[in-house]
C-alpha atoms as a PDB file:
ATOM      1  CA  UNK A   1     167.611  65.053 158.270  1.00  0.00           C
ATOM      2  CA  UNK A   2     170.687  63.924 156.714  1.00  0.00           C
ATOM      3  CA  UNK A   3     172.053  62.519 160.297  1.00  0.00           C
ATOM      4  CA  UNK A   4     168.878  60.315 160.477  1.00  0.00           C
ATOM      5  CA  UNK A   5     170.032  58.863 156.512  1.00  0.00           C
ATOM      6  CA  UNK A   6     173.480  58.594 157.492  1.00  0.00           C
ATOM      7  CA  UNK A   7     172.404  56.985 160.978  1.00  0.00           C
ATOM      8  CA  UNK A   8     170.342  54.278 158.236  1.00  0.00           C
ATOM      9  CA  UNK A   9     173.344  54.104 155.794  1.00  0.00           C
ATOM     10  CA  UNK A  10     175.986  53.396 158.417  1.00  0.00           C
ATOM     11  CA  UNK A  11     173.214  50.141 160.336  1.00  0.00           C
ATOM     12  CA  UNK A  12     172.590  48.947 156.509  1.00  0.00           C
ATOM     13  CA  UNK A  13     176.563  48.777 155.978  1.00  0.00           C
ATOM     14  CA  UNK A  14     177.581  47.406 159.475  1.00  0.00           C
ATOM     15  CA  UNK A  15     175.547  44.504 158.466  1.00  0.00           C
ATOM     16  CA  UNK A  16     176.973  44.250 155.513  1.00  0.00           C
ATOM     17  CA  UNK A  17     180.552  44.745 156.376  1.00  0.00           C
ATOM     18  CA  UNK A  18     181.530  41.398 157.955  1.00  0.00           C
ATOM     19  CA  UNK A  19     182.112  38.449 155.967  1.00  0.00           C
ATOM     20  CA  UNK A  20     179.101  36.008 156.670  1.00  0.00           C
ATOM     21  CA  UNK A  21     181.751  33.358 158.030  1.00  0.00           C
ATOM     22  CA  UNK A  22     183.167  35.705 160.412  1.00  0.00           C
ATOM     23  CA  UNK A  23     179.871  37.455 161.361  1.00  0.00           C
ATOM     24  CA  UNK A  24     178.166  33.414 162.107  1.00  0.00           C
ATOM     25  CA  UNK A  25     180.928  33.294 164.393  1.00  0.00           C
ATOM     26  CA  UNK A  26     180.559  36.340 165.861  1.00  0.00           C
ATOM     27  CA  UNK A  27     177.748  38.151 165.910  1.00  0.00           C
ATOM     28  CA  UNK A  28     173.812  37.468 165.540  1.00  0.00           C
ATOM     29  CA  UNK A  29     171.522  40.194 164.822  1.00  0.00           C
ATOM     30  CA  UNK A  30     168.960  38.504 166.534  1.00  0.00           C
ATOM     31  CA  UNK A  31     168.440  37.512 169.840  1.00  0.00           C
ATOM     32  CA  UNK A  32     168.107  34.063 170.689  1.00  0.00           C
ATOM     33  CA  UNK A  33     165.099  33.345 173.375  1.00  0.00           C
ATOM     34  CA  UNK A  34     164.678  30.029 175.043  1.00  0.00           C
ATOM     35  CA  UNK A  35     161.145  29.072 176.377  1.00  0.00           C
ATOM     36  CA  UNK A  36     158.883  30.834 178.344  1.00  0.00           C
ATOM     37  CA  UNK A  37     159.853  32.584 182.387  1.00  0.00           C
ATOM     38  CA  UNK A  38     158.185  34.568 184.981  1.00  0.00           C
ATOM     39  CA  UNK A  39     156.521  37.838 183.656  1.00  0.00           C
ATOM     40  CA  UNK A  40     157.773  40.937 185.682  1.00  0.00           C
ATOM     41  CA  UNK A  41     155.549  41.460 188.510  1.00  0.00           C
ATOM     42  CA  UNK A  42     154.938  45.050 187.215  1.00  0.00           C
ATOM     43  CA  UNK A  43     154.141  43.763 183.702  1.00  0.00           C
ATOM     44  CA  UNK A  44     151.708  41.261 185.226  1.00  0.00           C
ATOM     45  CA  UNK A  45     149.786  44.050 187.222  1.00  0.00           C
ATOM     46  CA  UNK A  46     149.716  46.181 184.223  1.00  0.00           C
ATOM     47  CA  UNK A  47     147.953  43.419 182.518  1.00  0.00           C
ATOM     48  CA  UNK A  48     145.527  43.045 184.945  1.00  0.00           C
ATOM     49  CA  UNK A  49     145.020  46.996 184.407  1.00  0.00           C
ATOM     50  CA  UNK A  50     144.677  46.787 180.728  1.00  0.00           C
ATOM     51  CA  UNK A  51     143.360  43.302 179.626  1.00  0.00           C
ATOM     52  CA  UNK A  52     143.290  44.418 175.797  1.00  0.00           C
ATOM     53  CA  UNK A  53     146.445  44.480 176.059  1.00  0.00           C
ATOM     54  CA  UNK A  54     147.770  41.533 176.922  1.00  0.00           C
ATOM     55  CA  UNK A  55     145.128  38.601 176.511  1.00  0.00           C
ATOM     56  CA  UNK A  56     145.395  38.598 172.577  1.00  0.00           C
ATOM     57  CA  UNK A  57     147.046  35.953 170.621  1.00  0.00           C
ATOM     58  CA  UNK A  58     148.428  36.869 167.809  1.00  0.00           C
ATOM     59  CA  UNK A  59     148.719  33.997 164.860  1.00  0.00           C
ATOM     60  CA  UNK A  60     151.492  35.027 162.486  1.00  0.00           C
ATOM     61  CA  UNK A  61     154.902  36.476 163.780  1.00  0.00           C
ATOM     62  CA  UNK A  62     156.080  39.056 161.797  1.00  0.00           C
ATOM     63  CA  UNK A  63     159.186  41.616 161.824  1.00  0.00           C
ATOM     64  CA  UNK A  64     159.298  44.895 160.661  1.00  0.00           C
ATOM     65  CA  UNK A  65     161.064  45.438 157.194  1.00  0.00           C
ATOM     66  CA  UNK A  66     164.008  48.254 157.922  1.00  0.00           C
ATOM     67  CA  UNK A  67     163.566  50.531 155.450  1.00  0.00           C
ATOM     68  CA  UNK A  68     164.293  54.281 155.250  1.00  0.00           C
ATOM     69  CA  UNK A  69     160.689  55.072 156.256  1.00  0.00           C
ATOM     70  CA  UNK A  70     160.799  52.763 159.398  1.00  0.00           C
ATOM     71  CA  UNK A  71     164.254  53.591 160.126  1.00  0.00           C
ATOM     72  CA  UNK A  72     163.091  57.638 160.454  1.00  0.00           C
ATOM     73  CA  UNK A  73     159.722  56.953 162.297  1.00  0.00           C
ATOM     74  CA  UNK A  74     161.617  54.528 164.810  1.00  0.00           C
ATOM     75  CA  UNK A  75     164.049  57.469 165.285  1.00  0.00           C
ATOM     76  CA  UNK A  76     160.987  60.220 165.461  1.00  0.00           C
ATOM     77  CA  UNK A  77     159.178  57.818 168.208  1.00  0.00           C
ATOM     78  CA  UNK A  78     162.276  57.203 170.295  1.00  0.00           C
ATOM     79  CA  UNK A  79     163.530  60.627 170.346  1.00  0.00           C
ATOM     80  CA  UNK A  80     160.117  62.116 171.310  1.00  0.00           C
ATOM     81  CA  UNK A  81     158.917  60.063 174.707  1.00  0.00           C
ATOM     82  CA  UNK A  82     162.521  60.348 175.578  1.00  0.00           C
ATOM     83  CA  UNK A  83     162.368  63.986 175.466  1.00  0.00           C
ATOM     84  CA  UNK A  84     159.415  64.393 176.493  1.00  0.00           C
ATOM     85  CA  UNK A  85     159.395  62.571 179.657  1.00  0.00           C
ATOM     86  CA  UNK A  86     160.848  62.837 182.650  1.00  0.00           C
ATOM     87  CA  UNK A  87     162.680  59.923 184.255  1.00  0.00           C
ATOM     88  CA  UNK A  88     161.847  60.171 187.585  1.00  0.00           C
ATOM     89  CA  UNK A  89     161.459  56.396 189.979  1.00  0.00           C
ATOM     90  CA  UNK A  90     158.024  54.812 190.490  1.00  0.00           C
ATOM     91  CA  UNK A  91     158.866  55.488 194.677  1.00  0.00           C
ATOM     92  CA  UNK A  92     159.284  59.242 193.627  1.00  0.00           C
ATOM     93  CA  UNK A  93     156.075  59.517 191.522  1.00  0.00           C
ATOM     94  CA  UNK A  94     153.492  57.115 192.463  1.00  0.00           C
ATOM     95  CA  UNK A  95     154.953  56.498 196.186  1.00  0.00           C
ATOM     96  CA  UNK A  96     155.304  52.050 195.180  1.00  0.00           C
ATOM     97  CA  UNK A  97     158.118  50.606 194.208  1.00  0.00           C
ATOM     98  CA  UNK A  98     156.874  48.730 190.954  1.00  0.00           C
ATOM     99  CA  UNK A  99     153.487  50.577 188.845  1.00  0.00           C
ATOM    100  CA  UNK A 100     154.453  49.758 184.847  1.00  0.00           C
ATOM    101  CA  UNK A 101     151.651  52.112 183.042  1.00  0.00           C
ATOM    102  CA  UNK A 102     152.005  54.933 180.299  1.00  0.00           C
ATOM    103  CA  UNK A 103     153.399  58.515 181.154  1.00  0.00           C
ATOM    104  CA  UNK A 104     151.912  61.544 180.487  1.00  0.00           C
ATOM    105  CA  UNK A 105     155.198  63.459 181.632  1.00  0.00           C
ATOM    106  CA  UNK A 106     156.953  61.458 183.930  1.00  0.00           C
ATOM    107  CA  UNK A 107     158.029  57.959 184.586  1.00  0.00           C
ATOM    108  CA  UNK A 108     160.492  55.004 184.356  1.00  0.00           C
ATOM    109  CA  UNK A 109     162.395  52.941 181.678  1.00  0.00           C
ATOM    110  CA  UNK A 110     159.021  50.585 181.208  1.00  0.00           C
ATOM    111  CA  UNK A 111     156.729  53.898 181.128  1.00  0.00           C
ATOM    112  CA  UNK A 112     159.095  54.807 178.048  1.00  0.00           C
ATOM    113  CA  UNK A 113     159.330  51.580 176.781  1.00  0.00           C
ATOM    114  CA  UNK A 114     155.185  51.008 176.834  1.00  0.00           C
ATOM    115  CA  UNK A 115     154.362  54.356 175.434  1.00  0.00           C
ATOM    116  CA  UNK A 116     156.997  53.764 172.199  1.00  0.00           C
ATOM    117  CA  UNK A 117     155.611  50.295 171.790  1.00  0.00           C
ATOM    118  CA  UNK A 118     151.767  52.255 171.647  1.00  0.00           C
ATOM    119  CA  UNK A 119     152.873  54.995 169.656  1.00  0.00           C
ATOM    120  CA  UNK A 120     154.194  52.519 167.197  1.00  0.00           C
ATOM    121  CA  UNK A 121     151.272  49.905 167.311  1.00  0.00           C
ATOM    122  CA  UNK A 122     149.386  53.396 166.703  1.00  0.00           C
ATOM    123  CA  UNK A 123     151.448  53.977 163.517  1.00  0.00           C
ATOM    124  CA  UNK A 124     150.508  49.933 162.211  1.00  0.00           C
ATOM    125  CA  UNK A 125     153.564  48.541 163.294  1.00  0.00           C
ATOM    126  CA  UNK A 126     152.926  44.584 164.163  1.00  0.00           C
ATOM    127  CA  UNK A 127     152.621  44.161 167.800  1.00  0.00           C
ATOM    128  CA  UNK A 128     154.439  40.873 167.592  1.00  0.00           C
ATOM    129  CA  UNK A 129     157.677  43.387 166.466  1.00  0.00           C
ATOM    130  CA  UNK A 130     157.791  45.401 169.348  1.00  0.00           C
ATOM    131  CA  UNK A 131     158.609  43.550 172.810  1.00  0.00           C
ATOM    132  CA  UNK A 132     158.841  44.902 176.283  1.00  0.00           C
ATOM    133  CA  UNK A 133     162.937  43.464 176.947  1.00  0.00           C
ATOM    134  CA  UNK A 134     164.178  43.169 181.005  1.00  0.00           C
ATOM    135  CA  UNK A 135     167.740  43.611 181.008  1.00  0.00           C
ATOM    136  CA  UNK A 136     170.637  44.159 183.018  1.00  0.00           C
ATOM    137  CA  UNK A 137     173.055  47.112 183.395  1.00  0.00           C
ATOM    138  CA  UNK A 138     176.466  46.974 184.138  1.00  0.00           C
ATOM    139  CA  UNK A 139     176.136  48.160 187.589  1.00  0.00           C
ATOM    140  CA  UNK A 140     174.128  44.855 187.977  1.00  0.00           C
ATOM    141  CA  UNK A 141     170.531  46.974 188.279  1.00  0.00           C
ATOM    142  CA  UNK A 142     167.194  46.027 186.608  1.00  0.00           C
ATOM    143  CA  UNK A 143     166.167  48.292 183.243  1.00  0.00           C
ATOM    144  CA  UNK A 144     163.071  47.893 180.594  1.00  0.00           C
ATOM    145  CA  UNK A 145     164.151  48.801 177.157  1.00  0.00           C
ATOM    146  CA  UNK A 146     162.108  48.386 173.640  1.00  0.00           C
ATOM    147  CA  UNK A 147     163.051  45.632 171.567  1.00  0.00           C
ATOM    148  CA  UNK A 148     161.997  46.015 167.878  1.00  0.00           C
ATOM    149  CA  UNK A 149     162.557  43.105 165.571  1.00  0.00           C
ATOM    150  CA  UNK A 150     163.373  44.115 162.206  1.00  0.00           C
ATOM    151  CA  UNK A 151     164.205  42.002 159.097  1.00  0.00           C
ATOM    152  CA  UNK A 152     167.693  42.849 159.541  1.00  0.00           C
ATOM    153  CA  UNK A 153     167.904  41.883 163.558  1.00  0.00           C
ATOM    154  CA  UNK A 154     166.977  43.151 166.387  1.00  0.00           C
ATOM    155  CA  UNK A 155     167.061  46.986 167.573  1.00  0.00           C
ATOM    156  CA  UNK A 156     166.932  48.642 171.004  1.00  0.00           C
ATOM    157  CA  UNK A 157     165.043  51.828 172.091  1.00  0.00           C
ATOM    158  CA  UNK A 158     165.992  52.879 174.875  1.00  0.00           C
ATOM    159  CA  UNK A 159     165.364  55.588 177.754  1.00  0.00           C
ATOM    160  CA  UNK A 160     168.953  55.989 178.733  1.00  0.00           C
ATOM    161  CA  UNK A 161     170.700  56.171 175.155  1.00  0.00           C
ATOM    162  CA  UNK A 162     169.346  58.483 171.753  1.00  0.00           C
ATOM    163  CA  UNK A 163     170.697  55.992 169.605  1.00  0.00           C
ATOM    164  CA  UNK A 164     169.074  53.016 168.357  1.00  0.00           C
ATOM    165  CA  UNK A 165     171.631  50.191 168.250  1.00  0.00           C
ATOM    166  CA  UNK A 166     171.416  46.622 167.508  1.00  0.00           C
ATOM    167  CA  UNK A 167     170.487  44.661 170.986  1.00  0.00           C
ATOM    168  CA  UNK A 168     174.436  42.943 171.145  1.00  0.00           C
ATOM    169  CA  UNK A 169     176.210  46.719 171.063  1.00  0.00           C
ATOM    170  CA  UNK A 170     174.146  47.946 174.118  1.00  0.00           C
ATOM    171  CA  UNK A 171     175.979  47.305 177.514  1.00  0.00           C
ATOM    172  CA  UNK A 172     173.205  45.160 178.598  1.00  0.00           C
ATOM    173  CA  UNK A 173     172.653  42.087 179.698  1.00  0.00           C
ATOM    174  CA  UNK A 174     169.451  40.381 178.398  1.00  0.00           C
ATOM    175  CA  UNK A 175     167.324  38.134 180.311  1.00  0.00           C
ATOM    176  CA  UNK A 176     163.747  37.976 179.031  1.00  0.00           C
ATOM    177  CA  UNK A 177     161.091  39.533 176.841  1.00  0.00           C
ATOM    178  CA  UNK A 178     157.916  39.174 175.763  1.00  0.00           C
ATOM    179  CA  UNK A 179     156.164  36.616 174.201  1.00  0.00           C
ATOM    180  CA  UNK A 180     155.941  37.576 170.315  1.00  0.00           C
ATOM    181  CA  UNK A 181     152.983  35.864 169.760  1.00  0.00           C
ATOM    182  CA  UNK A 182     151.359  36.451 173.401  1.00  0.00           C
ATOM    183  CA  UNK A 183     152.100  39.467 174.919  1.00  0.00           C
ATOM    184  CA  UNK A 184     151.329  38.668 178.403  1.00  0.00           C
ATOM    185  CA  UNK A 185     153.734  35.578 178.170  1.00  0.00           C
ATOM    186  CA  UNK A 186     157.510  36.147 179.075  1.00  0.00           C
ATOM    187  CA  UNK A 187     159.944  34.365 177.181  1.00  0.00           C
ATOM    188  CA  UNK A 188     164.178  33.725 178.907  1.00  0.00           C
ATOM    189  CA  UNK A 189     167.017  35.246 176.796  1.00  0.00           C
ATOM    190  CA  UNK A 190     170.301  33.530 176.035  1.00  0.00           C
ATOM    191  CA  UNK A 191     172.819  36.199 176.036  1.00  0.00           C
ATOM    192  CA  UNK A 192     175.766  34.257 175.777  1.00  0.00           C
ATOM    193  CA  UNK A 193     177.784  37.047 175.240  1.00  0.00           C
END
């Protein structure tokens, strides 16, 4: 318990620490998107599968104010589905090499990534908040992560990594997410970095 207020402490004073000057200059909480892209092909399919889902427009964009609360149910969420599903490929469990959908025990980084963002929607979060993020890893592969946008920026949960860390200290390179205020849109990511 006192990791998870220390883990809250330590984000709330890494914001803090940086002169404003230097931190314009450097570093943005947020991520900066740039009009609309292609929609993953697997994203698109699960759309098709679960049309409540995606064909909703939402009219106001709101974040989620970080608070202690949010901070520990964002920790509680993230370390659950990632312990309690296995990360096994699409090819190895469903035999196709693309099916986005939620896990029961099993599944990929977008299985994670869809069953946080329900579990969260489940617990009143704003939908517009939580956004399905394609990025890249080192190693120049494809990965889905969980991009949660917070008051304070914008924070990563993420299959392959406990922590939660703002989206520009992840070794990731970001390329598009989805639309806040239409989920089945995709919007392109500068990451400049």
């Amino acid at each position: 318990m006192k990791k998870r207020i220390w883990g809250f402490a330590f984000f709330s004073l890494a914001c803090l620490a940086v002169p404003f000057e230097a931190a314009a200059a450097r570093y943005s909480p947020f991520m900066t998107v740039q009009g609309t892209t292609s929609a993953p092909i697997g994203h698109v399919n699960f759309c098709r599968q679960n049309p409540s889902e995606c064909n909703i427009t939402f009219n106001s964009d709101q974040a989620v104010k970080l608070s202690e609360e949010s901070w520990k149910k964002l920790i509680s969420v993230n370390g659950y589905v990632n312990q309690s599903i296995k990360p096994v490929s699409d090819e190895e469990l469903y035999r196709t090499e693309e099916l986005w959908t939620y896990p029961r025990s099993a599944g990929d980084c977008e299985d994670f990534a869809l069953l946080k963002r329900r579990m969260l929607i489940n617990e009143g979060w704003p939908a517009t908040a939580l956004l399905i993020t394609v990025v890249k890893e080192r190693n120049g592969n494809g990965h889905a992560v969980l991009t949660v946008r917070t008051d304070r920026g914008d924070l990563i949960l993420d299959n392959q990594d406990p922590r939660i860390l703002p989206w520009d200290k992840t070794p990731y390179h970001y390329i598009k997410r989805q639309a806040a205020l239409h989920p089945s849109q995709w919007t392109a990511i500068a990451d400049t970095r």
